[in-house]
N, C-alpha and C. Protein backbone atom coordinates (compact mmCIF):
# COMPACT_ATOMS: atom_id res chain seq x y z
N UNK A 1 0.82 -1.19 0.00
CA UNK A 1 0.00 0.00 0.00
C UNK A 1 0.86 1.26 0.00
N UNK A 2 2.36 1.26 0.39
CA UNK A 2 3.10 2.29 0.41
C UNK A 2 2.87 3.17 1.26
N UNK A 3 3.59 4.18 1.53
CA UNK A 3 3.47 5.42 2.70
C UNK A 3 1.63 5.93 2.70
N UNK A 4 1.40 5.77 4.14
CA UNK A 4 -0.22 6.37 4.28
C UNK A 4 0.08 7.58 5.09
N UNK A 5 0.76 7.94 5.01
CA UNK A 5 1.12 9.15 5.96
C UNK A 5 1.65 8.90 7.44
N UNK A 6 1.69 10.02 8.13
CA UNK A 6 1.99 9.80 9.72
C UNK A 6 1.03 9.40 10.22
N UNK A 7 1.22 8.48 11.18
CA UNK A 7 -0.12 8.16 12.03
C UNK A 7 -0.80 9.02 13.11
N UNK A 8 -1.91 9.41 13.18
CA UNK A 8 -2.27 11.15 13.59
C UNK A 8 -2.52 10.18 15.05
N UNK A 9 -2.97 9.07 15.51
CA UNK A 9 -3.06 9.00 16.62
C UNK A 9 -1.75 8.83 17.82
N UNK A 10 -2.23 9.22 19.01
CA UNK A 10 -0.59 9.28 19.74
C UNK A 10 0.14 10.37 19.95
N UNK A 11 1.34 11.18 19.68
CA UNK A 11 1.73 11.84 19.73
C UNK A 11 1.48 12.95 19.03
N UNK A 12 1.28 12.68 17.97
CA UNK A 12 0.76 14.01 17.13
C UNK A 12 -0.63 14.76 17.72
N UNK A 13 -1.71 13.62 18.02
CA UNK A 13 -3.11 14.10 18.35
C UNK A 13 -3.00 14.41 20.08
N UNK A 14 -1.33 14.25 20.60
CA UNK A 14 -1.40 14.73 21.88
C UNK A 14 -1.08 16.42 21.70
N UNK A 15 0.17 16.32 20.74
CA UNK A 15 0.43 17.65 20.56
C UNK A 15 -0.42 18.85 20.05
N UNK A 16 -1.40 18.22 18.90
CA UNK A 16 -2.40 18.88 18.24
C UNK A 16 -1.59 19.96 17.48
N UNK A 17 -0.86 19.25 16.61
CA UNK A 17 -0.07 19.60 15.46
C UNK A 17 -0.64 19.72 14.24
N UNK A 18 -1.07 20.78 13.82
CA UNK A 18 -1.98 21.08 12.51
C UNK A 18 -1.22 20.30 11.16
N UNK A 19 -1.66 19.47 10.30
CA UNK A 19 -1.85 18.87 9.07
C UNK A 19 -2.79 19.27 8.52
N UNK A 20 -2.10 19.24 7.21
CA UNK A 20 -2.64 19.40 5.64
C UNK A 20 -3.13 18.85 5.40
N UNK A 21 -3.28 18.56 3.96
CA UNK A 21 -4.78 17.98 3.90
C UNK A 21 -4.29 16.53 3.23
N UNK A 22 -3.38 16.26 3.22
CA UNK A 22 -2.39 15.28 2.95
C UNK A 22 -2.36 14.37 4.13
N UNK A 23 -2.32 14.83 5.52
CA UNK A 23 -1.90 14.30 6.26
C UNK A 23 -0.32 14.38 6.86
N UNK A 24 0.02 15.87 6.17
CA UNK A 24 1.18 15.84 6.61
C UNK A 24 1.75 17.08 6.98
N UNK A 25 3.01 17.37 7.83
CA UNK A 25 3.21 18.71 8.60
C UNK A 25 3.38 19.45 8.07
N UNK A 26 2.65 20.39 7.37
CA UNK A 26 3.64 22.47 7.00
C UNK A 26 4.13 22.83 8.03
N UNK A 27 4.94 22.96 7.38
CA UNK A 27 5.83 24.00 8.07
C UNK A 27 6.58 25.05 8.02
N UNK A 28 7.31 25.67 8.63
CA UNK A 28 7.55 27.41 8.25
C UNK A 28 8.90 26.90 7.57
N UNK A 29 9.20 27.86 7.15
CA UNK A 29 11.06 28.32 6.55
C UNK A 29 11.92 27.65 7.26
N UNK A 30 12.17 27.23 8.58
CA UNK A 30 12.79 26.76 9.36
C UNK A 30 12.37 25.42 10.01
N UNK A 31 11.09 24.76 8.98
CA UNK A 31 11.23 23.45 9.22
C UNK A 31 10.46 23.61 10.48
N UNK A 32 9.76 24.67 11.43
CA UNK A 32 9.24 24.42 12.75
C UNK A 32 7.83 24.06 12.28
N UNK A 33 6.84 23.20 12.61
CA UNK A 33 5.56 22.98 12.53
C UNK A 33 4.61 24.36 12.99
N UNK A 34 3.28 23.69 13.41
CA UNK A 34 2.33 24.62 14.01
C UNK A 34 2.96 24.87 15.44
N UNK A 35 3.13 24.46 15.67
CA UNK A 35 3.37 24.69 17.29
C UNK A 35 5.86 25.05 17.78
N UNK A 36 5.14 25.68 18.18
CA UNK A 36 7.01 26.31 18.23
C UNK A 36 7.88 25.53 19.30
N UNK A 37 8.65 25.18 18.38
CA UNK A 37 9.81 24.22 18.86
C UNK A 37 9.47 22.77 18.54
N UNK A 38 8.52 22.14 17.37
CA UNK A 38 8.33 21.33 17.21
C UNK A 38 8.57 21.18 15.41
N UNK A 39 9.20 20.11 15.27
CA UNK A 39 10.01 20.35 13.55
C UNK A 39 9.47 19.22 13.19
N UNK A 40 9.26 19.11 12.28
CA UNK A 40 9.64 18.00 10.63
C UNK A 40 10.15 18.43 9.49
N UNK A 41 10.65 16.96 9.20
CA UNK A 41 11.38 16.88 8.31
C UNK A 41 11.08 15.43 7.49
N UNK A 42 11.57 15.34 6.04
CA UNK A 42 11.64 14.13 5.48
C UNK A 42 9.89 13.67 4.85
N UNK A 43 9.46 12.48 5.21
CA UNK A 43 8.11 11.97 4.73
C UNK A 43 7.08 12.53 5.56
N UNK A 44 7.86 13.13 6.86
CA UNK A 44 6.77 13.87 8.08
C UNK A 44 5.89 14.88 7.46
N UNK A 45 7.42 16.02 6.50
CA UNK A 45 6.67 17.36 5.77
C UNK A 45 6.45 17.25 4.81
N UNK A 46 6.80 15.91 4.10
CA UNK A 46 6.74 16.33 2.23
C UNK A 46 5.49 15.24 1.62
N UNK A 47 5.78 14.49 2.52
CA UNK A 47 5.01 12.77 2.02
C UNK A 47 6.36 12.26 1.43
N UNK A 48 5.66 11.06 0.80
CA UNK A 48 6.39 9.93 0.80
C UNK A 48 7.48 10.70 -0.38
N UNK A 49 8.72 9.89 -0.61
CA UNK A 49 9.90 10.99 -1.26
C UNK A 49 11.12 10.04 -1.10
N UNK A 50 11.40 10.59 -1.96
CA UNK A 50 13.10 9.67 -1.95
C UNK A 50 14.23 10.08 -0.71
N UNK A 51 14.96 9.13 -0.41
CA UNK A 51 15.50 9.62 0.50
C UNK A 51 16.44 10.72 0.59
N UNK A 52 17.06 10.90 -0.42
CA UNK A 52 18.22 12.01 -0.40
C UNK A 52 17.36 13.31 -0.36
N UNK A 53 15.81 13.42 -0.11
CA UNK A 53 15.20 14.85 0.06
C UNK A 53 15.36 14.37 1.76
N UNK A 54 14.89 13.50 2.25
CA UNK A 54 14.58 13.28 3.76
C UNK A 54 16.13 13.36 4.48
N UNK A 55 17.22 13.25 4.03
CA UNK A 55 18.34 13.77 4.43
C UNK A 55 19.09 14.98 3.86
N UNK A 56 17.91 15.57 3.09
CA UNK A 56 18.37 17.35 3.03
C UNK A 56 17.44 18.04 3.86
N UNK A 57 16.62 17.83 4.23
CA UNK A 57 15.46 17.71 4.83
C UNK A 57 15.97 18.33 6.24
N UNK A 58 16.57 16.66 6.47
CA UNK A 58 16.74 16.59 7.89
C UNK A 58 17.93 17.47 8.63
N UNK A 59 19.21 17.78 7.50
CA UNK A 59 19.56 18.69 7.97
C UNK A 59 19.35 20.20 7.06
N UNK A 60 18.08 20.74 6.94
CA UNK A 60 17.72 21.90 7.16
C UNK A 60 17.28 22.20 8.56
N UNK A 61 16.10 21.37 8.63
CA UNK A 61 16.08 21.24 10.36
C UNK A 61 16.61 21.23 10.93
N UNK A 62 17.70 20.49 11.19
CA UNK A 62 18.90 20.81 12.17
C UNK A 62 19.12 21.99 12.48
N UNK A 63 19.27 23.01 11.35
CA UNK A 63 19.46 24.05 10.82
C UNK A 63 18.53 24.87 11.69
N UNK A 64 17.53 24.85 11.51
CA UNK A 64 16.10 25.60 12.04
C UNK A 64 16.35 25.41 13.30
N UNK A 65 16.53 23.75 13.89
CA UNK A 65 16.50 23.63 15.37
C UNK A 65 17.56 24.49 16.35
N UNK A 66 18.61 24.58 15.37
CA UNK A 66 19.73 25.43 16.00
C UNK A 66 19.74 26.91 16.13
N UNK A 67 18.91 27.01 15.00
CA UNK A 67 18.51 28.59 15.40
C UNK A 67 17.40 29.13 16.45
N UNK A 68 17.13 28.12 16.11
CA UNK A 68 15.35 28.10 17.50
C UNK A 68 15.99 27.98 19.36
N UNK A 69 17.12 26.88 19.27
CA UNK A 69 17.76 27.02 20.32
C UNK A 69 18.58 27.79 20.84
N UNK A 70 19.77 28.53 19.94
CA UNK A 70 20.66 28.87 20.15
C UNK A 70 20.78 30.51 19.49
N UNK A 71 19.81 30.90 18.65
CA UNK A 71 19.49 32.04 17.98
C UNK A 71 20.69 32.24 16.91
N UNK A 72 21.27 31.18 16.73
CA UNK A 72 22.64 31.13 15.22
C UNK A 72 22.78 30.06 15.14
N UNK A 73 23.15 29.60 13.94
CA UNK A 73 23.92 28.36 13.77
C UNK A 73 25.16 28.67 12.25
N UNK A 74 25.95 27.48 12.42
CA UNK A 74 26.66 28.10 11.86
C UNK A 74 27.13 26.72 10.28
């Protein structure tokens, strides 16, 4: 059946993390979701995808997370 998306029950429907209509996270410029300090990346934000996006992905986020923590990254 291939990727059905994230599974909304559990953690996501604890956080109440807004999804698209896909079933999957938008998110801002920096990779943060609806809610601040909470990121995706990879099949979380895009859907299903080859991997070399889910490891550019993952470190943009990094990226985002470091600025969210540390207000620079470098």
């Amino acid at each position: 059946m291939g990727l059905l998306g994230p599974v909304k029950e559990g953690p996501i429907a604890q956080l109440g993390v807004k999804l698209d209509a896909r079933g999957t996270w938008p998110t801002d410029e920096r990779y943060m979701s609806s809610i601040p300090g909470i990121f995706a990346a990879g099949d979380m934000r895009r859907g299903q995808s080859l991997v070399v996006w889910a490891i550019a992905e993952g470190r943009q986020a990094a990226r985002g997370i470091d600025l969210y923590l540390m207000g620079e990254t470098t």
